[in-house]
PDB file of N, CA and C in Angstrom:
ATOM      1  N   UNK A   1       0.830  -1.153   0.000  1.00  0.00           N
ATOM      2  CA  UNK A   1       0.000   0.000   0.000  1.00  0.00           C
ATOM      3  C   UNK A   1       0.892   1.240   0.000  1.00  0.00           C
ATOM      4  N   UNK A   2       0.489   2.176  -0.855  1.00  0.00           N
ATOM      5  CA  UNK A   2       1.242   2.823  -0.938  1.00  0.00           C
ATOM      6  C   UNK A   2       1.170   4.673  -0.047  1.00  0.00           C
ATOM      7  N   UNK A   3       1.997   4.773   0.694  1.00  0.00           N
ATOM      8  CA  UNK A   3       1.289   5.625   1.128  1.00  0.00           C
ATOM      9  C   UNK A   3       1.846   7.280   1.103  1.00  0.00           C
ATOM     10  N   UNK A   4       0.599   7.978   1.484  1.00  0.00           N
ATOM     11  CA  UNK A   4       0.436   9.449   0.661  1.00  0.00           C
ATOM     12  C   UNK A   4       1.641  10.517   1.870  1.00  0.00           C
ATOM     13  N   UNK A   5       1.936  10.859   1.222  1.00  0.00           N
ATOM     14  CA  UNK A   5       3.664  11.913   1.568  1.00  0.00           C
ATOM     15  C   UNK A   5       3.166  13.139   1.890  1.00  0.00           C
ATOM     16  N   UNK A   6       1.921  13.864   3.122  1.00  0.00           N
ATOM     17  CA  UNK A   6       1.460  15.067   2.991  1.00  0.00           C
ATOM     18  C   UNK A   6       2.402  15.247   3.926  1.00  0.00           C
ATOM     19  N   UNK A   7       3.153  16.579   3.544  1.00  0.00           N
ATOM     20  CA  UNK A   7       3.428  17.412   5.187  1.00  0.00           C
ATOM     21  C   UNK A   7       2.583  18.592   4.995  1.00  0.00           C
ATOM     22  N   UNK A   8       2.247  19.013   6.843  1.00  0.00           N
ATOM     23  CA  UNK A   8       1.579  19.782   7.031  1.00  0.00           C
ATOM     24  C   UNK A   8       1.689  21.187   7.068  1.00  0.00           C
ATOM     25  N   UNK A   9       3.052  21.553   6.392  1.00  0.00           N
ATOM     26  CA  UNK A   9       3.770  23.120   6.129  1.00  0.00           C
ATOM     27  C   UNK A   9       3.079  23.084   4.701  1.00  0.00           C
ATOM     28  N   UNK A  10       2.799  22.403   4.126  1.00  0.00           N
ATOM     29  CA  UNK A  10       2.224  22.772   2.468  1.00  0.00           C
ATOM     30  C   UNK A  10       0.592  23.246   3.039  1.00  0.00           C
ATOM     31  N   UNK A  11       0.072  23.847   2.609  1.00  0.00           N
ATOM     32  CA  UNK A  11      -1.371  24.157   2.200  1.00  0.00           C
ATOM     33  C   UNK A  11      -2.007  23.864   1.258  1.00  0.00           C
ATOM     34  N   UNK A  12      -3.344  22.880   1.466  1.00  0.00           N
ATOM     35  CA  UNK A  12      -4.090  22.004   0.427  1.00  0.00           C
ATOM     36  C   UNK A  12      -4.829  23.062  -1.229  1.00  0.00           C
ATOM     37  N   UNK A  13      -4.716  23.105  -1.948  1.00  0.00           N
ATOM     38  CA  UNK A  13      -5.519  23.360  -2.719  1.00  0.00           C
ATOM     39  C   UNK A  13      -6.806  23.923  -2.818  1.00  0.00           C
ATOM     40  N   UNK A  14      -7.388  23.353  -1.944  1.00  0.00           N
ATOM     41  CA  UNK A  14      -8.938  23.850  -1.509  1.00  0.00           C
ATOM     42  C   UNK A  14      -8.679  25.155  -0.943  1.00  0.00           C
ATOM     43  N   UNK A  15      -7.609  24.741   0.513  1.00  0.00           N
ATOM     44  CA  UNK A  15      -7.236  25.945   1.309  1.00  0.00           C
ATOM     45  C   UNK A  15      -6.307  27.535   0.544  1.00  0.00           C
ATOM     46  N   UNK A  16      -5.849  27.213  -0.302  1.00  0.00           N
ATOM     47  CA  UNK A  16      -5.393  28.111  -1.266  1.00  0.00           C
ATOM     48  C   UNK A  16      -6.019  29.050  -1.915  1.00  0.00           C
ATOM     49  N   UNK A  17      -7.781  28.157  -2.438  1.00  0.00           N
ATOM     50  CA  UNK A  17      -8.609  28.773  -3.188  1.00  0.00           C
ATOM     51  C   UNK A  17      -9.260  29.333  -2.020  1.00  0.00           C
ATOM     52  N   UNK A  18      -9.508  28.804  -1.072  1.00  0.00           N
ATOM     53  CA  UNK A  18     -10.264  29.615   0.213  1.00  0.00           C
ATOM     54  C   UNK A  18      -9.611  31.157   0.471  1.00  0.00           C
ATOM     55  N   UNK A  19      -7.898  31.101   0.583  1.00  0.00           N
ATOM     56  CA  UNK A  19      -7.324  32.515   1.198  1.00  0.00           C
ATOM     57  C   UNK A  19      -7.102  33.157  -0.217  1.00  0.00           C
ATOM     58  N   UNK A  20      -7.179  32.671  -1.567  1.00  0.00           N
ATOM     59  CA  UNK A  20      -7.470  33.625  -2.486  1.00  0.00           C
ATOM     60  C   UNK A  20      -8.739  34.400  -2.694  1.00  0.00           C
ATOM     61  N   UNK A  21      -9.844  33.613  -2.268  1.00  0.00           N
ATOM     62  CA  UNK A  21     -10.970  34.187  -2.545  1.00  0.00           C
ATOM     63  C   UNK A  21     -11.319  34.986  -1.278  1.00  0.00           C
ATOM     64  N   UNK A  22     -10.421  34.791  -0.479  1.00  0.00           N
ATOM     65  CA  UNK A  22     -10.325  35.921   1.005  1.00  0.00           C
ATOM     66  C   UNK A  22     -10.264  37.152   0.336  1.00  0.00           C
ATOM     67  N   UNK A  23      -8.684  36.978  -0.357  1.00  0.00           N
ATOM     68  CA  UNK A  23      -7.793  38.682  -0.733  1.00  0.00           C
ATOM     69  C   UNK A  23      -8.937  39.155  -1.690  1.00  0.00           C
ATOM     70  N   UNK A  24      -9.331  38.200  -2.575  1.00  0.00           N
ATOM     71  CA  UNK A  24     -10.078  39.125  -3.907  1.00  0.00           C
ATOM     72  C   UNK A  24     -11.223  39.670  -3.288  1.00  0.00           C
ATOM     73  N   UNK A  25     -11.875  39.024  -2.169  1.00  0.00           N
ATOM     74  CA  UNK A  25     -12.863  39.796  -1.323  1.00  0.00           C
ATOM     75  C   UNK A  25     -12.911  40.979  -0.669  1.00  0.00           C
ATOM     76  N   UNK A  26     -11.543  40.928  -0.400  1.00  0.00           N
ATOM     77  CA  UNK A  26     -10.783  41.943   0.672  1.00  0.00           C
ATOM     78  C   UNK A  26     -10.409  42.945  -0.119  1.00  0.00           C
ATOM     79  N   UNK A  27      -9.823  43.112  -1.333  1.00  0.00           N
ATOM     80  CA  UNK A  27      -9.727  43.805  -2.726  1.00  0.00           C
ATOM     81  C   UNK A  27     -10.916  44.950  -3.025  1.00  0.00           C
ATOM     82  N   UNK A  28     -11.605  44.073  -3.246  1.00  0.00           N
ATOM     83  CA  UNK A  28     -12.832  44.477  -3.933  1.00  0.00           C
ATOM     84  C   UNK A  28     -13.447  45.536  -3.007  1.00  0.00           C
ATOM     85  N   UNK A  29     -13.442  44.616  -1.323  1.00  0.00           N
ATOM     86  CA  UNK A  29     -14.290  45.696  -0.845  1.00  0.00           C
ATOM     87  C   UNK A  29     -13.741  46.749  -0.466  1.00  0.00           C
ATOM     88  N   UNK A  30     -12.179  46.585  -0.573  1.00  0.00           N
ATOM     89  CA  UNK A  30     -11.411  48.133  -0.285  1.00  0.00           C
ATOM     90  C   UNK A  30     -11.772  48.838  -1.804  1.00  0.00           C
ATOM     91  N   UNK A  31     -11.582  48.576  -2.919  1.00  0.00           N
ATOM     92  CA  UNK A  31     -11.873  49.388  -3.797  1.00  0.00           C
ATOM     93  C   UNK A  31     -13.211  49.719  -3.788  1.00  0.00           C
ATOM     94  N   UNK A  32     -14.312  49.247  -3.410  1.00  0.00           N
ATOM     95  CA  UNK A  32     -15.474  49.849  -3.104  1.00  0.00           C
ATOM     96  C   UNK A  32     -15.981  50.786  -2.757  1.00  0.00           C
ATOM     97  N   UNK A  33     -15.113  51.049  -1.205  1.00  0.00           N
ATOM     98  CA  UNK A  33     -14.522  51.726  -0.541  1.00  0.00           C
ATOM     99  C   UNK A  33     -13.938  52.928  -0.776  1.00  0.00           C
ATOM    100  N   UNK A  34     -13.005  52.693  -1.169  1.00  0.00           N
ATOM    101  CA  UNK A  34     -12.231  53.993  -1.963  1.00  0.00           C
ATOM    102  C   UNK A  34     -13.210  54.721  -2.931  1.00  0.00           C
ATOM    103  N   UNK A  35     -13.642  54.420  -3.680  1.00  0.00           N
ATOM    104  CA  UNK A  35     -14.330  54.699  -5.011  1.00  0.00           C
ATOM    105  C   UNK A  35     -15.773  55.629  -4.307  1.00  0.00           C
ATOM    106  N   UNK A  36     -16.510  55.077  -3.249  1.00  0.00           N
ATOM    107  CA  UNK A  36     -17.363  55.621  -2.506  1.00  0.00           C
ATOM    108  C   UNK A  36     -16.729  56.614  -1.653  1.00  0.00           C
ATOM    109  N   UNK A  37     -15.619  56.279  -1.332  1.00  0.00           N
ATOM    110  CA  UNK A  37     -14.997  57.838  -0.468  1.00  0.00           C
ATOM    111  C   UNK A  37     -14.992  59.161  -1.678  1.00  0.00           C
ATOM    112  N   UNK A  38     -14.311  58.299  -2.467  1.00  0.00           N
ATOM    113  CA  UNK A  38     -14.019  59.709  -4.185  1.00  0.00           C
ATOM    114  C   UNK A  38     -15.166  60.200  -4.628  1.00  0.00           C
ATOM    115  N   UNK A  39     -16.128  59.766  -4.417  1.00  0.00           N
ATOM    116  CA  UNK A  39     -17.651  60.239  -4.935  1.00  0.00           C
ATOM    117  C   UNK A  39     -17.793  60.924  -3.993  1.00  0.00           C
ATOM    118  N   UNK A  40     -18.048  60.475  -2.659  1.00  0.00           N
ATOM    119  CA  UNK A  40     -18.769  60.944  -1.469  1.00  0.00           C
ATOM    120  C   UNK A  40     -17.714  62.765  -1.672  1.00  0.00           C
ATOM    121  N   UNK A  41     -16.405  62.562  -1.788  1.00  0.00           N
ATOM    122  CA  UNK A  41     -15.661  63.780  -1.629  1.00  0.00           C
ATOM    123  C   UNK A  41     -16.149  64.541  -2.547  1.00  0.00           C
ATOM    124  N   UNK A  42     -16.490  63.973  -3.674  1.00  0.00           N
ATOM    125  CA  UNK A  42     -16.573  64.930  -5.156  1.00  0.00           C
ATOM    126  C   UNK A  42     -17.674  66.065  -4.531  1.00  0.00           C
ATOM    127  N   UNK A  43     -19.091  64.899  -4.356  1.00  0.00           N
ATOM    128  CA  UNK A  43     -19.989  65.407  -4.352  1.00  0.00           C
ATOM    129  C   UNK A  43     -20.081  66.976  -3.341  1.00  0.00           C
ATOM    130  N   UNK A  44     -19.700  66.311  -2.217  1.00  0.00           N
ATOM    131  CA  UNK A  44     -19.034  67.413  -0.944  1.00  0.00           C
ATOM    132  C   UNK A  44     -18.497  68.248  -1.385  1.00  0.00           C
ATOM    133  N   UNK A  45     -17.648  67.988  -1.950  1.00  0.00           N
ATOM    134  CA  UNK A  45     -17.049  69.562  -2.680  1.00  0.00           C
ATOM    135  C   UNK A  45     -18.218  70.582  -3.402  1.00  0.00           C
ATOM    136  N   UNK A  46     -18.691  69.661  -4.516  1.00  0.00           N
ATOM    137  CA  UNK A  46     -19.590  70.268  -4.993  1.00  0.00           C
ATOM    138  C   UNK A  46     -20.901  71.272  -4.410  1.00  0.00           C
ATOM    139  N   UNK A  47     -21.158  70.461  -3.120  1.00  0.00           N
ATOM    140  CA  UNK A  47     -22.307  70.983  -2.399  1.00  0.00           C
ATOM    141  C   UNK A  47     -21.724  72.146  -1.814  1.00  0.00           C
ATOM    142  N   UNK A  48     -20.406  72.375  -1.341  1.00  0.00           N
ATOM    143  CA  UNK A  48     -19.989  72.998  -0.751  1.00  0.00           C
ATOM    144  C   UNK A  48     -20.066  74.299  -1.520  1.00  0.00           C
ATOM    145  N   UNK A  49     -19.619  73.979  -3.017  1.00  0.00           N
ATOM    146  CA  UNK A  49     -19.376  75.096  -3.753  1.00  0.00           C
ATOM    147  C   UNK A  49     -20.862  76.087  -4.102  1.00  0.00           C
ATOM    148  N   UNK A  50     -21.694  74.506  -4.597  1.00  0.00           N
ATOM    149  CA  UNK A  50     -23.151  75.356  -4.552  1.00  0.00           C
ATOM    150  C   UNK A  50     -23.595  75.787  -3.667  1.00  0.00           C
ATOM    151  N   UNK A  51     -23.316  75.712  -1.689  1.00  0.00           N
ATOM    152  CA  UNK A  51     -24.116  76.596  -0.955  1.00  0.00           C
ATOM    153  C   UNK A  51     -23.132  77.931  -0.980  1.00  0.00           C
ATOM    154  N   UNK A  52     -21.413  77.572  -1.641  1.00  0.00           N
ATOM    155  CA  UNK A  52     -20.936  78.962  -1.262  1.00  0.00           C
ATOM    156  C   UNK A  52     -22.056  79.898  -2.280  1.00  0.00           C
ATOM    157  N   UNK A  53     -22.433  79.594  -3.419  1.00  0.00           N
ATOM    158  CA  UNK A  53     -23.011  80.442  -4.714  1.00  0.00           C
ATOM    159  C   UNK A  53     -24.119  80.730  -3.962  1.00  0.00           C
ATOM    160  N   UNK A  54     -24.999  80.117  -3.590  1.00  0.00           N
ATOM    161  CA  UNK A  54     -26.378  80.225  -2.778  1.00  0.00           C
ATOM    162  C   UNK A  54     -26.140  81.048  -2.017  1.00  0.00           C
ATOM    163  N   UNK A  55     -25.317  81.379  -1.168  1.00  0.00           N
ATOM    164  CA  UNK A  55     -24.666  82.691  -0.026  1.00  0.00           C
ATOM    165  C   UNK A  55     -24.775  83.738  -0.731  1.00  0.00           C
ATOM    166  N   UNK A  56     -23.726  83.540  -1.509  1.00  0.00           N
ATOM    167  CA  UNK A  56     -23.424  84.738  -2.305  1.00  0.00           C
ATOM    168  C   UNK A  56     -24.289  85.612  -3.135  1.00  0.00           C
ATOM    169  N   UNK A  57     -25.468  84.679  -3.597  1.00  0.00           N
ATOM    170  CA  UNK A  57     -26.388  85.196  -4.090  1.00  0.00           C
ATOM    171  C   UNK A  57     -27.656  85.848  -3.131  1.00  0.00           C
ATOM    172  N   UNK A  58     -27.618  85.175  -1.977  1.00  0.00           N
ATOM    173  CA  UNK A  58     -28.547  85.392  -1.428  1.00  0.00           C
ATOM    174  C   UNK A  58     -28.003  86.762  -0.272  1.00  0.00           C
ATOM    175  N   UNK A  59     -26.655  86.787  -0.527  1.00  0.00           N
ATOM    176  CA  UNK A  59     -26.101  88.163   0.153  1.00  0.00           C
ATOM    177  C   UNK A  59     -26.505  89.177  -0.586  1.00  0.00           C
ATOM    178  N   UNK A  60     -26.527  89.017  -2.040  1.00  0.00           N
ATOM    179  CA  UNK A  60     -26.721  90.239  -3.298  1.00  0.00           C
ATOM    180  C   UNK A  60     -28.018  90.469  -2.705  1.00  0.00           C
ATOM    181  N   UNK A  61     -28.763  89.936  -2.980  1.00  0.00           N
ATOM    182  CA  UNK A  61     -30.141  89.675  -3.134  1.00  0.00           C
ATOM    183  C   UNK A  61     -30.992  90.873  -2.008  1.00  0.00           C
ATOM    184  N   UNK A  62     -29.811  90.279  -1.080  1.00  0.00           N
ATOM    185  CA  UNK A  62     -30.248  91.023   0.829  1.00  0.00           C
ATOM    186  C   UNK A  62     -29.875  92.572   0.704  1.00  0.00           C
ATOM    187  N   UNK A  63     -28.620  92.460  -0.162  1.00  0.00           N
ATOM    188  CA  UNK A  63     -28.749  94.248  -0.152  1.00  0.00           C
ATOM    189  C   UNK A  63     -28.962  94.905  -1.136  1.00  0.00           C
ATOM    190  N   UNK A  64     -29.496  93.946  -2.160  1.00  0.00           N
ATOM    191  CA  UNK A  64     -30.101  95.212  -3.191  1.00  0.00           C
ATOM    192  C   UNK A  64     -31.955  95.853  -2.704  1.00  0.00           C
ATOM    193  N   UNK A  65     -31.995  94.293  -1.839  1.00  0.00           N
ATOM    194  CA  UNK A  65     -33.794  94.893  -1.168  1.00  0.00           C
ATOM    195  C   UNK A  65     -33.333  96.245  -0.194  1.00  0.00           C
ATOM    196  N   UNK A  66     -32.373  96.237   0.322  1.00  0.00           N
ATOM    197  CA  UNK A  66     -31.813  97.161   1.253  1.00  0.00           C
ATOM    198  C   UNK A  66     -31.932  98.559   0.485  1.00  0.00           C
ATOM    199  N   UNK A  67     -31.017  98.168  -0.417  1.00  0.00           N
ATOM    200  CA  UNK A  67     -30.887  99.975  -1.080  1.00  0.00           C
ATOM    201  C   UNK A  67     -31.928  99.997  -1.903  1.00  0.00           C
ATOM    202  N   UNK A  68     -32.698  99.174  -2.379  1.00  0.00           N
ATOM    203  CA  UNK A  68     -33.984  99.480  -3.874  1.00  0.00           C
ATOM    204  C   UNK A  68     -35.153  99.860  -2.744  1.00  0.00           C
ATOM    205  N   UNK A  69     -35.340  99.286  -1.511  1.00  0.00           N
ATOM    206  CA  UNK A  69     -36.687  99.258  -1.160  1.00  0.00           C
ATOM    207  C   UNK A  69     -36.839  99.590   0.407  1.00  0.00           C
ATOM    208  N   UNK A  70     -36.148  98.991   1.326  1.00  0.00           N
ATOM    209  CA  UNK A  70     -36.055  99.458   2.374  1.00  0.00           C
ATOM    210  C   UNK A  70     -35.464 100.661   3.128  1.00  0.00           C
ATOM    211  N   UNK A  71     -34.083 101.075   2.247  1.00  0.00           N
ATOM    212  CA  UNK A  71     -33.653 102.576   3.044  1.00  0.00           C
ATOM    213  C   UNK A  71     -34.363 103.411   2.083  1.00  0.00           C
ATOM    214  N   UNK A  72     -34.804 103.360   1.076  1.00  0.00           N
ATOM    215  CA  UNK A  72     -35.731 104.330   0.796  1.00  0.00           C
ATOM    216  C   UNK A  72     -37.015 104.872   1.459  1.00  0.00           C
ATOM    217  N   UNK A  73     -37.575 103.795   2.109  1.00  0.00           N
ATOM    218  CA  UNK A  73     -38.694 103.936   2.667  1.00  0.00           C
ATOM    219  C   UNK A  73     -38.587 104.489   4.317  1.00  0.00           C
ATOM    220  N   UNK A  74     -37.250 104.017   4.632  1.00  0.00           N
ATOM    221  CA  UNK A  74     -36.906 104.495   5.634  1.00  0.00           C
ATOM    222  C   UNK A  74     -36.394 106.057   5.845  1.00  0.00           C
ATOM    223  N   UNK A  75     -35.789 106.576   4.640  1.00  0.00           N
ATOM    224  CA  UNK A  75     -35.889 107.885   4.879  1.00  0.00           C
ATOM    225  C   UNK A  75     -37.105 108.764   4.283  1.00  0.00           C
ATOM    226  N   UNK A  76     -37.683 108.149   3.887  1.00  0.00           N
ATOM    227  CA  UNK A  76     -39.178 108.537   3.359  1.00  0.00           C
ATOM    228  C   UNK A  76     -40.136 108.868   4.997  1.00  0.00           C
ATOM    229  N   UNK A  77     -40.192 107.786   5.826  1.00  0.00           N
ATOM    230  CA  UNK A  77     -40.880 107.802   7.007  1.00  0.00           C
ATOM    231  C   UNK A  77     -39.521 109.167   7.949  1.00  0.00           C
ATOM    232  N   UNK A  78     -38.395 109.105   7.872  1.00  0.00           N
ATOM    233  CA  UNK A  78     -37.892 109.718   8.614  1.00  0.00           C
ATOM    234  C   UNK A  78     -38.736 111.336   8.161  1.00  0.00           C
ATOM    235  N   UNK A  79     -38.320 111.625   6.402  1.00  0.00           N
ATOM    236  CA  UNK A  79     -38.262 113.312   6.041  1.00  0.00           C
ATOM    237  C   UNK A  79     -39.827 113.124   6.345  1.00  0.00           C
ATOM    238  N   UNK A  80     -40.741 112.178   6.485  1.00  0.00           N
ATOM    239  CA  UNK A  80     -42.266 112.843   6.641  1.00  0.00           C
ATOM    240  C   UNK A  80     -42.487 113.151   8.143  1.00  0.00           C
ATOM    241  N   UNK A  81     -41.797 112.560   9.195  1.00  0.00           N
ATOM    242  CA  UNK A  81     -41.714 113.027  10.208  1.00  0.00           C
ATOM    243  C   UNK A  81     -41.231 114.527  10.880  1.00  0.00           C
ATOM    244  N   UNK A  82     -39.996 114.411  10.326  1.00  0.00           N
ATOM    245  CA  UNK A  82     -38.933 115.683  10.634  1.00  0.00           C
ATOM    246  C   UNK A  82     -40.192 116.622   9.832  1.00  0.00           C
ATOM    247  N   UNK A  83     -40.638 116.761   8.728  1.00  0.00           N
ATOM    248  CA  UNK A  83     -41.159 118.081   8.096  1.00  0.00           C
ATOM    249  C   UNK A  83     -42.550 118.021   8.074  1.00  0.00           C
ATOM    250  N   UNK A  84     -43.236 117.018   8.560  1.00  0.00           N
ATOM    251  CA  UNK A  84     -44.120 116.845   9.360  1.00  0.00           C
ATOM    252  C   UNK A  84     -45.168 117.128   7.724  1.00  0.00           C
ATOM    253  N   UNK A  85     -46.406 117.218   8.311  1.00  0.00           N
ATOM    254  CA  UNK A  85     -47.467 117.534   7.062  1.00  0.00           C
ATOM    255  C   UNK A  85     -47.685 118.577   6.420  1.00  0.00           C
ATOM    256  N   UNK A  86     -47.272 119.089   5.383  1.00  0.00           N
ATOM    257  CA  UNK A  86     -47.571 120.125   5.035  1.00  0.00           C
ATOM    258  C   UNK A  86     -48.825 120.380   4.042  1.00  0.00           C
ATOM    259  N   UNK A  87     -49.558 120.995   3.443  1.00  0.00           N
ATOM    260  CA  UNK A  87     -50.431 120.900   2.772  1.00  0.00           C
ATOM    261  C   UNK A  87     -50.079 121.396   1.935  1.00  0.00           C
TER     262      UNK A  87
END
């Protein structure tokens, strides 16, 4: 009978395909990973940039009502006070 020569410093075949299909798992889900961080950043940036524009616009916005409509009216109520009613 002839018999089989395993030593136990070699790793079986099966077990080979087992810790390969570990790394390619392990691979994958780091590039997953990564790839979802690079989006997640893009997007962030992006949002960032569109609320800076949204500010910025909505700063314009705040002082042109200021000088078109509100300090006008405000010195309108002041000079009708100071010079009071005249007929």
């Amino acid at each position: 009978m002839a018999q089989l020569n395993l030593s136990m410093d070699e790793p079986t075949i099966p077990e080979m395909l087992r810790d390969l299909q570990a790394d390619v798992h392990r691979l994958l889900a780091n590039q997953d990973q990564y790839v979802t961080r690079e989006i997640l950043e893009l997007k962030l940036a992006s949002l960032a940039k569109d609320q800076a524009e949204d500010r910025a616009r909505l700063d314009a916005l705040s002082r042109w009502v200021w000088s078109a409509v509100v300090g006008p009216v405000i010195v309108g109520v002041i000079l009708y006070l100071l010079i009071g009613k005249t007929p």
